[in-house]
PDB file of N, CA and C in Angstrom:
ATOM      1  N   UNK A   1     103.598 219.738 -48.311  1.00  0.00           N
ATOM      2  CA  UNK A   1     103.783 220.062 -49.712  1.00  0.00           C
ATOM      3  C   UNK A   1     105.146 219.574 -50.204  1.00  0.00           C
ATOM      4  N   UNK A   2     106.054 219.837 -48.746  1.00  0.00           N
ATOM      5  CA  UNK A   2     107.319 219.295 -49.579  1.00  0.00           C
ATOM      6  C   UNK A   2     107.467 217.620 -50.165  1.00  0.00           C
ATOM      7  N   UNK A   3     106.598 217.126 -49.281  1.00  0.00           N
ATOM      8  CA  UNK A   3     107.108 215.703 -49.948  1.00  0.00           C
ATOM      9  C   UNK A   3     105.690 215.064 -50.976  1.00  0.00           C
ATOM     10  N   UNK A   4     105.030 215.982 -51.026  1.00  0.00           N
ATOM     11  CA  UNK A   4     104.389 215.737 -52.128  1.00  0.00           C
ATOM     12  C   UNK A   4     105.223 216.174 -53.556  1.00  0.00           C
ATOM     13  N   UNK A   5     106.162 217.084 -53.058  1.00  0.00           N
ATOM     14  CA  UNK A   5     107.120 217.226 -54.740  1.00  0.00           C
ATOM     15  C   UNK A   5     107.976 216.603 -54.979  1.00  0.00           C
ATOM     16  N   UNK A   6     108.326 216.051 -53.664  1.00  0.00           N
ATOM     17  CA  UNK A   6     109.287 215.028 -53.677  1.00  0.00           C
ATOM     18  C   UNK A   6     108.401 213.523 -54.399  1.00  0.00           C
ATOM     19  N   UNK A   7     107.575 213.234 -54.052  1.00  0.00           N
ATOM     20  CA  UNK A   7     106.754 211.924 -54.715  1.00  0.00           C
ATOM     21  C   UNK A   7     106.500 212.192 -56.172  1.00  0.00           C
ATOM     22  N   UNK A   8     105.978 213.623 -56.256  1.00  0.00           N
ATOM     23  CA  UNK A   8     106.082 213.658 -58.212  1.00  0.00           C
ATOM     24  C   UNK A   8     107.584 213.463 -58.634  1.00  0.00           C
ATOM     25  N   UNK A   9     108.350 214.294 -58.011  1.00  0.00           N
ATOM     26  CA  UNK A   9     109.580 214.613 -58.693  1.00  0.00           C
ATOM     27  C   UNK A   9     110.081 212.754 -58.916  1.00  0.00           C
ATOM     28  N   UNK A  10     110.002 211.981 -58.057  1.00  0.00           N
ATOM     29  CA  UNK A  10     110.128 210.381 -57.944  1.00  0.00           C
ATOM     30  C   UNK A  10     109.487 209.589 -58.743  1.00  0.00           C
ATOM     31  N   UNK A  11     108.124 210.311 -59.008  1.00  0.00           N
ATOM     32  CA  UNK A  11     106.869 209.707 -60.113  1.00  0.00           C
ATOM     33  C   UNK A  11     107.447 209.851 -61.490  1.00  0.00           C
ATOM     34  N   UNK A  12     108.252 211.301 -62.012  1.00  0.00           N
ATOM     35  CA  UNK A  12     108.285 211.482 -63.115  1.00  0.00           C
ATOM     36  C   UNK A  12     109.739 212.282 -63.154  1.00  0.00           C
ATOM     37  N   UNK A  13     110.681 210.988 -63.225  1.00  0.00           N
ATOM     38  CA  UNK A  13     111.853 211.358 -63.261  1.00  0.00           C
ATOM     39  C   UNK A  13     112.404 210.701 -64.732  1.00  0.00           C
ATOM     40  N   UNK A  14     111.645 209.931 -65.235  1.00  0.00           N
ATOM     41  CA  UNK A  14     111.950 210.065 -66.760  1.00  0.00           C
ATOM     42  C   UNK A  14     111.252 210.991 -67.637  1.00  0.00           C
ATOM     43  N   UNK A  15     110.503 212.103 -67.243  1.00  0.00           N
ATOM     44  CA  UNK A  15     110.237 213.228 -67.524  1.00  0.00           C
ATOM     45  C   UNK A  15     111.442 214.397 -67.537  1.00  0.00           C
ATOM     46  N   UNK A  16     110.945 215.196 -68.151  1.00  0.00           N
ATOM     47  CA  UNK A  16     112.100 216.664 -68.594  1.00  0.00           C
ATOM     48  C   UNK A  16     111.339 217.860 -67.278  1.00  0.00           C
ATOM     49  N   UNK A  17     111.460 217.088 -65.813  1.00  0.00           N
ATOM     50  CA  UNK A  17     111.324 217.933 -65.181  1.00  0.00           C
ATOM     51  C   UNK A  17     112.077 218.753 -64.787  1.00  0.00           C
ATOM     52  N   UNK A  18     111.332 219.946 -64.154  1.00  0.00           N
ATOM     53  CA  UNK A  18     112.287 221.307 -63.816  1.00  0.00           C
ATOM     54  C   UNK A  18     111.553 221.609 -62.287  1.00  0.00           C
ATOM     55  N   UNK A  19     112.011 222.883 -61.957  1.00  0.00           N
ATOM     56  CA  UNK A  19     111.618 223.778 -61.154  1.00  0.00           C
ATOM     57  C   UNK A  19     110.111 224.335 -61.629  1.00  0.00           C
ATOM     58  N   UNK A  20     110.351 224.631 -62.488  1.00  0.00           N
ATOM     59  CA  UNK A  20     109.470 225.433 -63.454  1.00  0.00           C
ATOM     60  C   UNK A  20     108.194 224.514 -63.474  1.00  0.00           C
ATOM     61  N   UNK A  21     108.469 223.061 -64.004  1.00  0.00           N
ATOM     62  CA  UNK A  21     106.999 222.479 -63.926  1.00  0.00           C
ATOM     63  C   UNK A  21     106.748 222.308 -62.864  1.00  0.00           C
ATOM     64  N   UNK A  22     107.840 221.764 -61.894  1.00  0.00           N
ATOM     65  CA  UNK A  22     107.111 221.641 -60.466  1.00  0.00           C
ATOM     66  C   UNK A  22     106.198 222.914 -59.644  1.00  0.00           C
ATOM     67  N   UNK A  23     106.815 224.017 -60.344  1.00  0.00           N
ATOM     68  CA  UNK A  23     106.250 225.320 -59.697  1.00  0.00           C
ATOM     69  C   UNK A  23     104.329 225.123 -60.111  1.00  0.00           C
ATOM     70  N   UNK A  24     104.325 224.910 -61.690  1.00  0.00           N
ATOM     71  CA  UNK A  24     103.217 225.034 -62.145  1.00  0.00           C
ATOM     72  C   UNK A  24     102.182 224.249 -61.785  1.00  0.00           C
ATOM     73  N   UNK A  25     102.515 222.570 -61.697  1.00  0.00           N
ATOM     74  CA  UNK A  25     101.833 221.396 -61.323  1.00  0.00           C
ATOM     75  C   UNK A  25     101.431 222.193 -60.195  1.00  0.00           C
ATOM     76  N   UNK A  26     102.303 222.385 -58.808  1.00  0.00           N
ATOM     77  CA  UNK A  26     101.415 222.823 -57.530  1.00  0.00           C
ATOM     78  C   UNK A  26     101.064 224.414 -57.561  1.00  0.00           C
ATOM     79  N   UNK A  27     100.978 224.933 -58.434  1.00  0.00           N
ATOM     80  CA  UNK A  27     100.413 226.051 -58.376  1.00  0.00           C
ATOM     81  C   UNK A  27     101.165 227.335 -57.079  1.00  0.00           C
ATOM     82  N   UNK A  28     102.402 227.107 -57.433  1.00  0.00           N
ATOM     83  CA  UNK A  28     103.438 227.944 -56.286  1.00  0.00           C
ATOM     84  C   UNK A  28     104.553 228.555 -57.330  1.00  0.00           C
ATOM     85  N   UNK A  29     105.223 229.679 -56.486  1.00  0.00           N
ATOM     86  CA  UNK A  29     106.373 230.059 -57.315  1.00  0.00           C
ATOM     87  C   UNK A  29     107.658 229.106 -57.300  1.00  0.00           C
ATOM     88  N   UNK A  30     108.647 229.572 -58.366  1.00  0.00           N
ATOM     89  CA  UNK A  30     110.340 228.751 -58.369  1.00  0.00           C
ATOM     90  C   UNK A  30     110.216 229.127 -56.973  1.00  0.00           C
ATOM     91  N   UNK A  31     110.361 230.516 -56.485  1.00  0.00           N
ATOM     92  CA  UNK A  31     111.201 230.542 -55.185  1.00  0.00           C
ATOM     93  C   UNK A  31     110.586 229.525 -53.905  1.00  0.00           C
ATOM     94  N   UNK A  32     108.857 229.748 -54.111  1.00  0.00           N
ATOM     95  CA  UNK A  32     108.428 228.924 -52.460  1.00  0.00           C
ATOM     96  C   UNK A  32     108.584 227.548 -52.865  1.00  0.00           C
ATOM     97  N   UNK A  33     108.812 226.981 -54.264  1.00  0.00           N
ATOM     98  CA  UNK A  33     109.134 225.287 -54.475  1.00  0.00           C
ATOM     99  C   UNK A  33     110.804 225.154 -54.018  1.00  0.00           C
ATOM    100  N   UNK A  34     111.336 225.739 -53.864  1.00  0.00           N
ATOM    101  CA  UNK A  34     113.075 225.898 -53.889  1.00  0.00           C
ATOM    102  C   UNK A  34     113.290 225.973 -51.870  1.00  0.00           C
ATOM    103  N   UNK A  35     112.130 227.055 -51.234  1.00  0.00           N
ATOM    104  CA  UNK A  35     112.588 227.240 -50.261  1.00  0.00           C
ATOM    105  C   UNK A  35     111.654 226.227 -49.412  1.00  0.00           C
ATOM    106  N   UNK A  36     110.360 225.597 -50.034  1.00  0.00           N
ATOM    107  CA  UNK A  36     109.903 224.321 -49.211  1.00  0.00           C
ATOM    108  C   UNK A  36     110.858 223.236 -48.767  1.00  0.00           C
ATOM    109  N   UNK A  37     111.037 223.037 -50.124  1.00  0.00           N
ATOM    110  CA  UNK A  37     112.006 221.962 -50.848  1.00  0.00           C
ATOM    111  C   UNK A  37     113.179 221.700 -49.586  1.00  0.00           C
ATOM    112  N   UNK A  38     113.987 222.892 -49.770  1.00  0.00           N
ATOM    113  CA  UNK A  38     115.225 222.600 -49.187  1.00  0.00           C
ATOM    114  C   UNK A  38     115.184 222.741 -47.731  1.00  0.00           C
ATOM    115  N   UNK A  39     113.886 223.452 -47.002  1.00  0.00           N
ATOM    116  CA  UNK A  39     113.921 223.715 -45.964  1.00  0.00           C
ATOM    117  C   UNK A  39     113.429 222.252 -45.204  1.00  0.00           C
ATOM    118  N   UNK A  40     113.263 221.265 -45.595  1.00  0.00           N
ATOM    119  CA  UNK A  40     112.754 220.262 -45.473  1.00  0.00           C
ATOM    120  C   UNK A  40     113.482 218.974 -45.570  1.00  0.00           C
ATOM    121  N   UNK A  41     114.627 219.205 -47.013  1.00  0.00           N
ATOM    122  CA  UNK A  41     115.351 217.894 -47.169  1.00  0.00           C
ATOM    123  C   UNK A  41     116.211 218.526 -47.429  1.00  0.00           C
ATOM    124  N   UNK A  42     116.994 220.170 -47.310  1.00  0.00           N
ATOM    125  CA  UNK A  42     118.251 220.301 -47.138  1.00  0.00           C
ATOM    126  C   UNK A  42     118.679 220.201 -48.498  1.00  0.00           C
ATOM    127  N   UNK A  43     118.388 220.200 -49.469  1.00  0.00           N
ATOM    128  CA  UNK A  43     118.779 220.109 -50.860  1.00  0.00           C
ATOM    129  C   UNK A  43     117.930 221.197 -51.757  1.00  0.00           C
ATOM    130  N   UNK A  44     118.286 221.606 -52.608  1.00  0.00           N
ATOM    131  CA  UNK A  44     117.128 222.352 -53.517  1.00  0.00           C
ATOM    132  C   UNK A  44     116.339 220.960 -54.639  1.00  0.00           C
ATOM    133  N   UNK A  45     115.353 221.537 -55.114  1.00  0.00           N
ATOM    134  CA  UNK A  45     114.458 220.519 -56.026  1.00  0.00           C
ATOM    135  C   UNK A  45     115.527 220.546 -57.313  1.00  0.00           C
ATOM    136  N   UNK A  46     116.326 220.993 -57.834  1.00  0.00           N
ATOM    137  CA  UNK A  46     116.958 220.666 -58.594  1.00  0.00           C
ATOM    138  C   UNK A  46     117.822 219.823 -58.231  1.00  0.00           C
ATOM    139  N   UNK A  47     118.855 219.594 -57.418  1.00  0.00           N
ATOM    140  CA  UNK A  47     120.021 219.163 -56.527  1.00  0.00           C
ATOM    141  C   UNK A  47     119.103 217.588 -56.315  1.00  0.00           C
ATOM    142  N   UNK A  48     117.918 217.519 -55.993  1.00  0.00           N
ATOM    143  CA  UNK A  48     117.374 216.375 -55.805  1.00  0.00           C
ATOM    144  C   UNK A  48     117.211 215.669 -57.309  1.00  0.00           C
ATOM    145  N   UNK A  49     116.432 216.776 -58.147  1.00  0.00           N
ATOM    146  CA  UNK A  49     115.988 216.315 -59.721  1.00  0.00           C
ATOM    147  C   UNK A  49     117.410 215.347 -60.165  1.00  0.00           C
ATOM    148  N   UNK A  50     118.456 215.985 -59.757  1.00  0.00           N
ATOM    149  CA  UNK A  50     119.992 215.463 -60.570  1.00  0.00           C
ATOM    150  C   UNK A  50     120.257 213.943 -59.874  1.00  0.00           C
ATOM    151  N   UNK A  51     120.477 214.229 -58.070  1.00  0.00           N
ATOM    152  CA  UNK A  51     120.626 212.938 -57.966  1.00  0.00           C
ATOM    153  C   UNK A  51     119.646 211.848 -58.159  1.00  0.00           C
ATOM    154  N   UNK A  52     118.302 211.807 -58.153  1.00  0.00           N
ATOM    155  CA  UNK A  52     117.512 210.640 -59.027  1.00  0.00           C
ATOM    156  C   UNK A  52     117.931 210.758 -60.167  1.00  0.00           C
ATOM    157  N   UNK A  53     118.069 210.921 -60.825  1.00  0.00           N
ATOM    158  CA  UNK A  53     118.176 210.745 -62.292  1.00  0.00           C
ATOM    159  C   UNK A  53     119.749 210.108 -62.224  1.00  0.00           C
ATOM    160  N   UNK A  54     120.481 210.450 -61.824  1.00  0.00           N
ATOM    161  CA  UNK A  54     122.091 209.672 -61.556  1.00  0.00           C
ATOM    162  C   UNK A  54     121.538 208.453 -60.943  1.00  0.00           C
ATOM    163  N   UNK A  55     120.550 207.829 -60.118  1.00  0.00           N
ATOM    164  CA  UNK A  55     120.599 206.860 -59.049  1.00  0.00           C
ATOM    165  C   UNK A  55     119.768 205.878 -60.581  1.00  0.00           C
ATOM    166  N   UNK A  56     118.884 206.778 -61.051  1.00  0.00           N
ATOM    167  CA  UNK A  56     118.017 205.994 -61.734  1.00  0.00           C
ATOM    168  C   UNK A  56     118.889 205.456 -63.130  1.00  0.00           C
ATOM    169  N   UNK A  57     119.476 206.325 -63.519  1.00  0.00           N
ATOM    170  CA  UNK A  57     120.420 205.854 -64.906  1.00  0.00           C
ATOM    171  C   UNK A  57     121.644 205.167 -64.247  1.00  0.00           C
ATOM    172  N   UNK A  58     121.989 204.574 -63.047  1.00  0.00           N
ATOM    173  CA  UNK A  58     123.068 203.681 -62.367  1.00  0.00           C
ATOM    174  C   UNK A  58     122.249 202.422 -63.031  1.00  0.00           C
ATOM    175  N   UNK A  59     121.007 202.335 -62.568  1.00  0.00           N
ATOM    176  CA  UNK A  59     119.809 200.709 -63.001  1.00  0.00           C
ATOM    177  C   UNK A  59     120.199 200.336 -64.071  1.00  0.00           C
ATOM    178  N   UNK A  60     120.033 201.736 -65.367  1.00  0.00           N
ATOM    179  CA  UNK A  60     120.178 201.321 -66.432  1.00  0.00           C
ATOM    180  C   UNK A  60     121.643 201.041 -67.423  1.00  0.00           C
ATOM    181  N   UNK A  61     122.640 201.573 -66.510  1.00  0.00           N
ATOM    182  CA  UNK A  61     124.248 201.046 -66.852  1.00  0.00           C
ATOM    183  C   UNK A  61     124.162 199.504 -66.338  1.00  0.00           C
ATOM    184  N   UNK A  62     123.830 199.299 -65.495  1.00  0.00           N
ATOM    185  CA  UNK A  62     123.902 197.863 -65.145  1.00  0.00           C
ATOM    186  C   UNK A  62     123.321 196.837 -65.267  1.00  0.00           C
ATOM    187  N   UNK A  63     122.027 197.297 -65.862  1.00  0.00           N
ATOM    188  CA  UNK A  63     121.227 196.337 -65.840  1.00  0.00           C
ATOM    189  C   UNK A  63     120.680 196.150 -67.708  1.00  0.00           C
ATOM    190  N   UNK A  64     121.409 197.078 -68.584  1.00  0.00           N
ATOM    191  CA  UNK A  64     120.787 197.268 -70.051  1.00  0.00           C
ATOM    192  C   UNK A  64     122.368 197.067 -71.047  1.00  0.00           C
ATOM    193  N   UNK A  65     122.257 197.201 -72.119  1.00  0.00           N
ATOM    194  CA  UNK A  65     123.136 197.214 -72.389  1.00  0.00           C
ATOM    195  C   UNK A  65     123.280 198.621 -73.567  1.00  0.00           C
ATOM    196  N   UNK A  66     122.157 200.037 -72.862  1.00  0.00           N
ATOM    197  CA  UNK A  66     121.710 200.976 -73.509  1.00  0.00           C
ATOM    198  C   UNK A  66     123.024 201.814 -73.936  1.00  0.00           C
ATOM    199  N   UNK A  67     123.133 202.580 -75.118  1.00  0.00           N
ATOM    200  CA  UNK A  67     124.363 203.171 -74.943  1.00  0.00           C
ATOM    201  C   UNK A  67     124.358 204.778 -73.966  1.00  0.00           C
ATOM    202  N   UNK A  68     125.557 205.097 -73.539  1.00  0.00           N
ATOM    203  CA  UNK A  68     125.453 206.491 -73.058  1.00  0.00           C
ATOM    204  C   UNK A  68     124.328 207.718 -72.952  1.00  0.00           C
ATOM    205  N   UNK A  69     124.174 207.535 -74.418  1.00  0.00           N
ATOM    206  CA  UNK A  69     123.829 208.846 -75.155  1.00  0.00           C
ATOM    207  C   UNK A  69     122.325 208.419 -74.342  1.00  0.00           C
ATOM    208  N   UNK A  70     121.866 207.068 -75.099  1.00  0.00           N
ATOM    209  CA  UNK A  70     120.326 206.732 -75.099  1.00  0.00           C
ATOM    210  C   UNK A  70     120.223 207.006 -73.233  1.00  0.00           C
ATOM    211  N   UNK A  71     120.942 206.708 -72.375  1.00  0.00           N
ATOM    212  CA  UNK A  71     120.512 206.986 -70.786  1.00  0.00           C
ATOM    213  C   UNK A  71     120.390 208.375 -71.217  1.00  0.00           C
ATOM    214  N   UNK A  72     121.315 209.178 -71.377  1.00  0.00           N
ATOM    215  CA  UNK A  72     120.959 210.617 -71.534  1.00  0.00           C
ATOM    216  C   UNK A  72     120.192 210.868 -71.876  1.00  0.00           C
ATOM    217  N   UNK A  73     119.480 210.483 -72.946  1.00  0.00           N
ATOM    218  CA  UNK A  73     117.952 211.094 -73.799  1.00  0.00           C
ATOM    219  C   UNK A  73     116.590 210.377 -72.842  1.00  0.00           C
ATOM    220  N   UNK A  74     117.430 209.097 -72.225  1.00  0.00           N
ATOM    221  CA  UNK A  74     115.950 208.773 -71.085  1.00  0.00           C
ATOM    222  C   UNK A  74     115.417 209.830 -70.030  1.00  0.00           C
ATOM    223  N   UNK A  75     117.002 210.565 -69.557  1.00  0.00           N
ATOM    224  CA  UNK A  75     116.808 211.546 -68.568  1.00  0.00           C
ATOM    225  C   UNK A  75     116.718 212.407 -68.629  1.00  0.00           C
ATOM    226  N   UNK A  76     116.346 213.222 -70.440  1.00  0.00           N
ATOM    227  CA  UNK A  76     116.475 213.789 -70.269  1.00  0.00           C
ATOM    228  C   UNK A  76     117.591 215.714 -70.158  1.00  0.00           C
ATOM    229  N   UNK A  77     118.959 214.864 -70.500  1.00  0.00           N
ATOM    230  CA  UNK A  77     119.996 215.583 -70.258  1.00  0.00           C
ATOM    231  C   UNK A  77     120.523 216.353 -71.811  1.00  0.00           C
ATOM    232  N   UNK A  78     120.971 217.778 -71.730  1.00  0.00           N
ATOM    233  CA  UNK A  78     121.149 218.307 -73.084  1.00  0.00           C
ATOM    234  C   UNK A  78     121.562 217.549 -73.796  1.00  0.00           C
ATOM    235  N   UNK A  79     122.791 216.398 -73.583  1.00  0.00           N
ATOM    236  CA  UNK A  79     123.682 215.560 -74.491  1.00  0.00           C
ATOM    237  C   UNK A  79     124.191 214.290 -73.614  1.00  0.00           C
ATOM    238  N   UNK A  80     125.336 213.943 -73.994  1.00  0.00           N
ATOM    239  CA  UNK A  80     125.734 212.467 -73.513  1.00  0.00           C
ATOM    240  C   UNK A  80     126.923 213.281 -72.736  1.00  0.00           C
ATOM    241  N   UNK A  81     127.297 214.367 -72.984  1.00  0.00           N
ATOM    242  CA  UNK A  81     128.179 214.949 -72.712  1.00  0.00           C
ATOM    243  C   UNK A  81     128.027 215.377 -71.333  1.00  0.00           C
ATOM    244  N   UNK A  82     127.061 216.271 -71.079  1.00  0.00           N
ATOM    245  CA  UNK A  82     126.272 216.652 -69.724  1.00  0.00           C
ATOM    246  C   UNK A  82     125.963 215.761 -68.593  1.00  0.00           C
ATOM    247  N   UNK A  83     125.539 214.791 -69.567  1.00  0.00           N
ATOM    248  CA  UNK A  83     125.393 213.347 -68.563  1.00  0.00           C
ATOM    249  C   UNK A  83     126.734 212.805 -68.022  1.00  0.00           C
ATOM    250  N   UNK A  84     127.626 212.708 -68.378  1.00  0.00           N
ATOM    251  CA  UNK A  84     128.461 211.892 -68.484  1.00  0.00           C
ATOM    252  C   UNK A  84     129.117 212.976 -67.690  1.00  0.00           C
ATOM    253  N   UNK A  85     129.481 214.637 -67.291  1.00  0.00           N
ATOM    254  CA  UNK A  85     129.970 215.106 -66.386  1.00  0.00           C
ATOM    255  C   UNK A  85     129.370 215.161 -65.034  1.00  0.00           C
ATOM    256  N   UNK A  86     127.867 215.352 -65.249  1.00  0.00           N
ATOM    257  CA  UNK A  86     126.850 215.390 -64.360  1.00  0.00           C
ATOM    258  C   UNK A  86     127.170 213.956 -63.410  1.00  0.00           C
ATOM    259  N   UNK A  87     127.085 212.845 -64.022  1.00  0.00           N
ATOM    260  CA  UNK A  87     127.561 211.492 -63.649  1.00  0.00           C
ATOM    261  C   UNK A  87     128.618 211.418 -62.580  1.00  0.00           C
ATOM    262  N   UNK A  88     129.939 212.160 -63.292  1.00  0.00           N
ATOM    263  CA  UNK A  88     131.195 212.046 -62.587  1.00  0.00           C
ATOM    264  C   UNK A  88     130.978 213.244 -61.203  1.00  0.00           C
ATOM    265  N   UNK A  89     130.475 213.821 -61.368  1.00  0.00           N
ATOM    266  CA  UNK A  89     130.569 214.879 -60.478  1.00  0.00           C
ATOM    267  C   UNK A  89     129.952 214.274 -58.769  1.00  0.00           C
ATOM    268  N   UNK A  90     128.399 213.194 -59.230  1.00  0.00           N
ATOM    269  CA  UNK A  90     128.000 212.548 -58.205  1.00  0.00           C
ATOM    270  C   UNK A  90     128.463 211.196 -57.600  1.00  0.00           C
ATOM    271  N   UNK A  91     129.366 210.435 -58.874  1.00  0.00           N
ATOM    272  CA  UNK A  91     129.962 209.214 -58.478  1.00  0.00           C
ATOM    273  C   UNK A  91     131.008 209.185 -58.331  1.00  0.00           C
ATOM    274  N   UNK A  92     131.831 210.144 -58.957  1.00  0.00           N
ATOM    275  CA  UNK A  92     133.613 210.190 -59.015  1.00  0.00           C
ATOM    276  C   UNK A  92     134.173 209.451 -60.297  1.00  0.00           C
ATOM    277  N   UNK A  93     133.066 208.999 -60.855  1.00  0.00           N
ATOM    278  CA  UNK A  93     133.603 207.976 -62.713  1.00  0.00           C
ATOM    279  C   UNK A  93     132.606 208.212 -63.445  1.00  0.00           C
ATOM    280  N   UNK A  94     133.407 208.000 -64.860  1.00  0.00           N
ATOM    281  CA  UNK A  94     131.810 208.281 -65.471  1.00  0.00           C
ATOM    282  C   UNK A  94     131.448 207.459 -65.490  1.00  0.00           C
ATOM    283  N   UNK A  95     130.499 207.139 -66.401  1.00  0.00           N
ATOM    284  CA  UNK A  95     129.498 206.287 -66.840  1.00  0.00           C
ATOM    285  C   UNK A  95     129.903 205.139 -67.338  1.00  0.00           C
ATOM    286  N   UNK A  96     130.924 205.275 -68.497  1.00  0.00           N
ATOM    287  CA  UNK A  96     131.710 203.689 -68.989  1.00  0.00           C
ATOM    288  C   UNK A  96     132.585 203.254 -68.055  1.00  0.00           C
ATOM    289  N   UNK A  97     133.165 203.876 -66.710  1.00  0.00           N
ATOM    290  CA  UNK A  97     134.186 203.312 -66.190  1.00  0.00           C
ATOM    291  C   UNK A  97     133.040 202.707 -64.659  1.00  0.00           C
ATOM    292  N   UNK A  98     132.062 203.594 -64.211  1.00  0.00           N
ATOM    293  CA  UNK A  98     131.139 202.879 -63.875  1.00  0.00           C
ATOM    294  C   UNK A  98     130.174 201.085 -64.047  1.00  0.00           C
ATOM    295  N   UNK A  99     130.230 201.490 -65.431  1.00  0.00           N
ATOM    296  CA  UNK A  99     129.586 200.010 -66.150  1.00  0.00           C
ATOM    297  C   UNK A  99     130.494 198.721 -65.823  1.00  0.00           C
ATOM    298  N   UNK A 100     131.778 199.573 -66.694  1.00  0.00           N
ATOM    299  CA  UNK A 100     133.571 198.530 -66.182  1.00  0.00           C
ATOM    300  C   UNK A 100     133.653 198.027 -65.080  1.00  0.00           C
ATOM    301  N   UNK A 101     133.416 198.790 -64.218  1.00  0.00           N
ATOM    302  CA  UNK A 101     134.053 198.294 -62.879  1.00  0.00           C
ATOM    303  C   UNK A 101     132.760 197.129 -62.430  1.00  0.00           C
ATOM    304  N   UNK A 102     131.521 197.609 -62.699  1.00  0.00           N
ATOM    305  CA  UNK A 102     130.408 196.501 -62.041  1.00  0.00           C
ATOM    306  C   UNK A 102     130.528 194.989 -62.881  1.00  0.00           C
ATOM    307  N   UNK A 103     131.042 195.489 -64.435  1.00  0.00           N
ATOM    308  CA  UNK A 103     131.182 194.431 -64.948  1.00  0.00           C
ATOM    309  C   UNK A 103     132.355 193.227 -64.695  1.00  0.00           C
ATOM    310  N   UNK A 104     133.066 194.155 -63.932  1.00  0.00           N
ATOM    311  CA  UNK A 104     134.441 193.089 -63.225  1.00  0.00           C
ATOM    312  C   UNK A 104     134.018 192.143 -61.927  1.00  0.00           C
ATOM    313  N   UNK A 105     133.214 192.862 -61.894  1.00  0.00           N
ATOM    314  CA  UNK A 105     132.680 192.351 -59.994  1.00  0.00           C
ATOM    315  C   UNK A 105     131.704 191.334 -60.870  1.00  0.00           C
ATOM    316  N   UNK A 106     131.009 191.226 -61.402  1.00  0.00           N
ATOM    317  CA  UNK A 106     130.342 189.544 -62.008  1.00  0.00           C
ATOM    318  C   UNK A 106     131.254 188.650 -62.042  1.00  0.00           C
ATOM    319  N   UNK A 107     130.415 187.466 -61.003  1.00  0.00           N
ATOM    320  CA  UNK A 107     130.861 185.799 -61.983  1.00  0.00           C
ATOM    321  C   UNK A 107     131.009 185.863 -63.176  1.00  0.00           C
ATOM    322  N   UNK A 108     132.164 185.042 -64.107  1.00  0.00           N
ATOM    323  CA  UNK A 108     131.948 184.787 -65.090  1.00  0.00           C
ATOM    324  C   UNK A 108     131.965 183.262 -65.498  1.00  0.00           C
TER     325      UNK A 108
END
């Protein structure tokens, strides 16, 4: 079961997923999706929900020329604001100094 939530949670990470839908989709509580979850990959389903969504909005700093806000509203996140701490917290930069730095490392 656990890595079947792990494959949705992967399927539909430009979705406004939670705990909550994952609970409902498999027909289990927050707590037995939280204690599958982590007993399995050591993380809770939220803790996982955050880092895809950081790995997945890295693609789109580098590869778009989307602004802040718009990654935020792809993933999902209350604001650009949330994102952009949420960001620093898993990479150590935010998001524009992220973009900066990959954009230095190109040929020009």
């Amino acid at each position: 079961t656990a890595q079947k939530i792990k494959q949705y949670i992967e399927a539909n990470i430009d979705s406004d997923i939670s705990v909550t839908t994952i609970a409902k989709q498999f027909f289990l509580s927050e707590t037995h999706v939280i204690r599958i979850f982590r007993d399995k990959f050591g993380v809770t389903p939220k803790q996982y929900i955050l880092k895809a969504k950081i790995d997945a909005s890295k693609i789109l700093l580098l590869d778009t020329s989307l602004q802040i806000k718009e990654i935020a509203m792809t993933y999902h996140f209350a604001d650009s604001y949330h994102f952009s701490h949420t960001f620093k917290r898993f990479m150590g930069v935010s998001p524009e100094k992220f973009r900066l730095r990959d954009d230095q490392r190109k040929p020009k």
